[in-house]
Protein backbone atom coordinates (compact mmCIF):
# COMPACT_ATOMS: atom_id res chain seq x y z
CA UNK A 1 153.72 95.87 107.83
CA UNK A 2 154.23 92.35 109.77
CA UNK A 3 153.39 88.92 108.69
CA UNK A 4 154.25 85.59 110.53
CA UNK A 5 157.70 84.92 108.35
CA UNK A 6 159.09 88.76 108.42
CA UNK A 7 157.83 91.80 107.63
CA UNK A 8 158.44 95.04 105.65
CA UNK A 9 159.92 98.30 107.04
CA UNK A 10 161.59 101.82 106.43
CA UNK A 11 165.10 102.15 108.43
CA UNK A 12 166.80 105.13 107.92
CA UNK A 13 170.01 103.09 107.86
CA UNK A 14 171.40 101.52 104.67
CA UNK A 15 171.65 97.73 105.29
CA UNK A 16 172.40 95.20 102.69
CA UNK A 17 170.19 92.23 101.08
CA UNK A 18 171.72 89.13 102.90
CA UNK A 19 172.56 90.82 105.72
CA UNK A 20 172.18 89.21 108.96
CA UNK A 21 170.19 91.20 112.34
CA UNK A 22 168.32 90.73 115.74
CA UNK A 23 164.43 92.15 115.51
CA UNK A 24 163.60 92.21 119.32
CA UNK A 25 159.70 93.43 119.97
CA UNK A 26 159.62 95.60 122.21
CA UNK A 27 155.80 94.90 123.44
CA UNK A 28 156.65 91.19 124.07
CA UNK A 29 160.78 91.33 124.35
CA UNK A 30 161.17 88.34 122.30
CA UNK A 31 163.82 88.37 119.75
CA UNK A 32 164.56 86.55 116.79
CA UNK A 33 167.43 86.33 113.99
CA UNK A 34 166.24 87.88 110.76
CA UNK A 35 167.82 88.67 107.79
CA UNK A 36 167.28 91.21 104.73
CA UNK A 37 165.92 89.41 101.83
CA UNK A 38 164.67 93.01 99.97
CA UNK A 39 165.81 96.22 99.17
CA UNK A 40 163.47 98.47 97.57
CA UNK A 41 163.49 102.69 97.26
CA UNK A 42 164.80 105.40 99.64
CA UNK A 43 162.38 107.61 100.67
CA UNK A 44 162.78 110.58 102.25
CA UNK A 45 162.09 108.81 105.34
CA UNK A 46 164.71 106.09 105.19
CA UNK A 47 165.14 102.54 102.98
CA UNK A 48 162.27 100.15 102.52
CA UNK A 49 163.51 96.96 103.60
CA UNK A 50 162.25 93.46 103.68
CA UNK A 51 162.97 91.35 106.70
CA UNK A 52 162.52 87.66 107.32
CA UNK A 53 162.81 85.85 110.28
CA UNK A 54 164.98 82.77 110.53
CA UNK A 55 163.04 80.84 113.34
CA UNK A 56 159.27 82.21 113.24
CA UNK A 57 157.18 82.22 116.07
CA UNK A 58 153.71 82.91 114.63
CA UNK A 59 153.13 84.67 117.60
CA UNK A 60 156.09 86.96 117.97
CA UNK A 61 154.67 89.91 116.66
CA UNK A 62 151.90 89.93 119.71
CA UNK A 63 149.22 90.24 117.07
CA UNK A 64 146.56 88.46 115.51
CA UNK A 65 147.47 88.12 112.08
């Protein structure tokens, strides 16, 4: 799920609230610093994690949202 500030994912690695990444889209290759701002459940899958981006472009996801 994306939204213009961040967006919500399942990773199968563990990462920690507060910690600091690069989301690059692949589609566009535009990147942007992000950081984890939520941690919910591990599913069999991998970790739901909520991302935000520090410098939004409202387009960088490509999409009309």
């Amino acid at each position: 799920m994306v939204g213009p500030y961040g967006c919500l994912v399942v990773l199968r690695q563990n990462l920690d609230v507060e910690q600091a990444l690069r989301i690059v889209n692949l589609a566009t290759h535009e990147s942007n610093s992000a950081v984890i701002v939520w941690k919910g459940n591990e599913r069999p899958e991998g970790w739901e994690l909520g991302i935000e981006l520090i410098h939004p472009a409202m387009d960088f996801w490509g999409l009309e949202l």
